[in-house]
C-alpha atoms as a PDB file:
ATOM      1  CA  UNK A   1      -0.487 -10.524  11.688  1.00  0.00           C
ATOM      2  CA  UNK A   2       3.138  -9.246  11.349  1.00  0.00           C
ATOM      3  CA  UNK A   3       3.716  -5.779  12.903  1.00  0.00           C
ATOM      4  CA  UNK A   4       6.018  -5.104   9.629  1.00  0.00           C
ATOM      5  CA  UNK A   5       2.890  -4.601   7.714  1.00  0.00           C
ATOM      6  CA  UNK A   6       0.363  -2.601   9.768  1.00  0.00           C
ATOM      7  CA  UNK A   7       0.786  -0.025  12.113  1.00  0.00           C
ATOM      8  CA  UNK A   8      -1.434   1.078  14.728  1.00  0.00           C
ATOM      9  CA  UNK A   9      -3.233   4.723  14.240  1.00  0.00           C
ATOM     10  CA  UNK A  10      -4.207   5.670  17.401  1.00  0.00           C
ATOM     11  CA  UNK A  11      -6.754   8.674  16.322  1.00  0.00           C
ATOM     12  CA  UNK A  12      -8.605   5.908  14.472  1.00  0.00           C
ATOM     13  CA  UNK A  13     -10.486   4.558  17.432  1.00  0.00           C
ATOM     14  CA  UNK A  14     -13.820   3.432  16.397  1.00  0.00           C
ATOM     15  CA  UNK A  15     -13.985   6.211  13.965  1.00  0.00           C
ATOM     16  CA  UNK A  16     -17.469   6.075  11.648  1.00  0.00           C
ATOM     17  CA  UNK A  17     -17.057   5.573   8.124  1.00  0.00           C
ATOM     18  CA  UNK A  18     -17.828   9.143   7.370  1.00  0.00           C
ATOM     19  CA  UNK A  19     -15.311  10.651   9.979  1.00  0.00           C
ATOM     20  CA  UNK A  20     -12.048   8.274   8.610  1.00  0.00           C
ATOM     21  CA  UNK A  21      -9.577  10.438   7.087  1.00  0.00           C
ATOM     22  CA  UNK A  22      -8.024   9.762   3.446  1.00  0.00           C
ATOM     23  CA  UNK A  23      -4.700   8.047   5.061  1.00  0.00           C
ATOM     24  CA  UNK A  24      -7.171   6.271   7.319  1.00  0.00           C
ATOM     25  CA  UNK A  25      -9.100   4.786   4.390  1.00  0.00           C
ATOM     26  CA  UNK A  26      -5.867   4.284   2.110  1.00  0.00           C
ATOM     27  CA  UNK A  27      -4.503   2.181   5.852  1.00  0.00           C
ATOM     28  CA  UNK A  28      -7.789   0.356   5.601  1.00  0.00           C
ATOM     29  CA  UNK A  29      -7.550  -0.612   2.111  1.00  0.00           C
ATOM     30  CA  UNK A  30      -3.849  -1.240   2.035  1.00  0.00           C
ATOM     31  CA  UNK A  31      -3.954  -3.672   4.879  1.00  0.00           C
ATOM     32  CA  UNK A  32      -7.020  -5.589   3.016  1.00  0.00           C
ATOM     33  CA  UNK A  33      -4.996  -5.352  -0.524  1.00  0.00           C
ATOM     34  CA  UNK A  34      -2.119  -7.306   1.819  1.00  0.00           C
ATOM     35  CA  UNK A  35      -4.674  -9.514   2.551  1.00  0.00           C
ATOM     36  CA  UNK A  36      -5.265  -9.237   6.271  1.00  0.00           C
ATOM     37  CA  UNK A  37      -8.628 -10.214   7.508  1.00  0.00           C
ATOM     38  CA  UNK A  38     -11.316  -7.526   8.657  1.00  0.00           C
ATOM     39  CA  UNK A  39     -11.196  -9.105  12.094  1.00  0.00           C
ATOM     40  CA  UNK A  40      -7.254  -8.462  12.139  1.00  0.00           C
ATOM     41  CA  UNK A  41      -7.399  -4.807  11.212  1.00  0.00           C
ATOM     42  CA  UNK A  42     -10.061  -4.417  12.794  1.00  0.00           C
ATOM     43  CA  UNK A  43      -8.615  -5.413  16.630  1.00  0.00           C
ATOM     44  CA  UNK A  44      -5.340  -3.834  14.826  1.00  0.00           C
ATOM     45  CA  UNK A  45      -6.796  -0.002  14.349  1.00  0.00           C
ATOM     46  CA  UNK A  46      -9.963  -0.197  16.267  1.00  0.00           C
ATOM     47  CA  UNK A  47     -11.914   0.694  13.111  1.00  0.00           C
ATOM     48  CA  UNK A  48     -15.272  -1.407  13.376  1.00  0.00           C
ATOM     49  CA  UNK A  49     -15.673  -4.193  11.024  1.00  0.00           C
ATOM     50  CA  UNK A  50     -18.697  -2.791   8.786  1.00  0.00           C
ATOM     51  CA  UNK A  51     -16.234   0.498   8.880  1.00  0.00           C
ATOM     52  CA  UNK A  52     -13.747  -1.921   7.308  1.00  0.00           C
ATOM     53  CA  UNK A  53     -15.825  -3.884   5.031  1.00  0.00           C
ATOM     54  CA  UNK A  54     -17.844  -0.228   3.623  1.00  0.00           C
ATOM     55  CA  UNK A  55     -14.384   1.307   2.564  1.00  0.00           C
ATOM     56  CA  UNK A  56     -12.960  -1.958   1.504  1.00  0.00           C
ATOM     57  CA  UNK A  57     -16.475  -2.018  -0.793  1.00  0.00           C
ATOM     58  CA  UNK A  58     -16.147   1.726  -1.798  1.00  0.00           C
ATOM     59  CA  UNK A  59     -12.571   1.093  -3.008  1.00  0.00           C
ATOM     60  CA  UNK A  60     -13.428  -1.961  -5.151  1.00  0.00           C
ATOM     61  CA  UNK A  61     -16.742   0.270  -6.923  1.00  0.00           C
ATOM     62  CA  UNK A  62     -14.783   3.202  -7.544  1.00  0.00           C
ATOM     63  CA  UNK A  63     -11.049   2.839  -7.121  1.00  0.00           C
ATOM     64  CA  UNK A  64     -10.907   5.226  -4.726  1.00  0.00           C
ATOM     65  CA  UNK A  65     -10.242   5.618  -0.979  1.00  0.00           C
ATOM     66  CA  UNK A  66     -11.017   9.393  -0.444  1.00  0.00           C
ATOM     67  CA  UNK A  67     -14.279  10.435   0.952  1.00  0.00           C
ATOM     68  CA  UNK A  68     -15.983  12.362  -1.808  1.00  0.00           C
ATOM     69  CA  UNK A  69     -18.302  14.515   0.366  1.00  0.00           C
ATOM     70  CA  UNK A  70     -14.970  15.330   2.418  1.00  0.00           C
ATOM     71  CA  UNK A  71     -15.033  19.222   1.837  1.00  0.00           C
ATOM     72  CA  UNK A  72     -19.202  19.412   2.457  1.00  0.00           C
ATOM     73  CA  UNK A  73     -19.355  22.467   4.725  1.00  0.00           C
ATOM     74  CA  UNK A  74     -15.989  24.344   4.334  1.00  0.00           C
ATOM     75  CA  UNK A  75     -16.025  28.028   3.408  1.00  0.00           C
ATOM     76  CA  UNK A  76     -15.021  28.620  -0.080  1.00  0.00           C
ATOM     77  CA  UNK A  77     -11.168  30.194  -0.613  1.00  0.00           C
ATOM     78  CA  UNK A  78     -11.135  33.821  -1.550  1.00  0.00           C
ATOM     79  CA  UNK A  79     -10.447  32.806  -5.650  1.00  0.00           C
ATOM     80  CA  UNK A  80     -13.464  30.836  -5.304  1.00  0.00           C
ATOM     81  CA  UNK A  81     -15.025  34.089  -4.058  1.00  0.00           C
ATOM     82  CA  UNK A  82     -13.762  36.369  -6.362  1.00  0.00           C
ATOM     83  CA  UNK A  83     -15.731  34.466  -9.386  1.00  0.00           C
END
């Protein structure tokens, strides 16, 4: 795997498919769209390789790598409020 192509993310450290950021996902499906292996990315990022294959599978369904239930819990801005 050429170092050109990938770069490590260190925060990414077995991270569960729920906690992976949008650049984390977008790394995940760029490096499969380059067709690197799971296995490669993978040992690459540290991301587990159903992690991989899930957001790999996600991205194919719906074209997208953010995580729709992303903003589940956070406090509504004050113009949400103020309708």
């Amino acid at each position: 795997m050429s170092d050109k192509c990938i770069r490590s993310v260190s925060a990414a450290a077995m991270a569960g498919y729920q906690d992976l950021s949008d650049f984390e996902r977008s790394v995940i499906v760029g490096a499969r769209e380059m067709r690197h292996i799971i296995s490669e990315i993978a040992m690459k990022f540290g991301f587990a390789r159903t992690t991989i294959s899930e957001v790999y599978r996600e991205y194919g369904v719906s074209g997208k790598t953010s995580n729709v239930r992303h903003r589940c819990g956070w406090k509504k801005t004050l113009k949400e409020l103020d309708h």
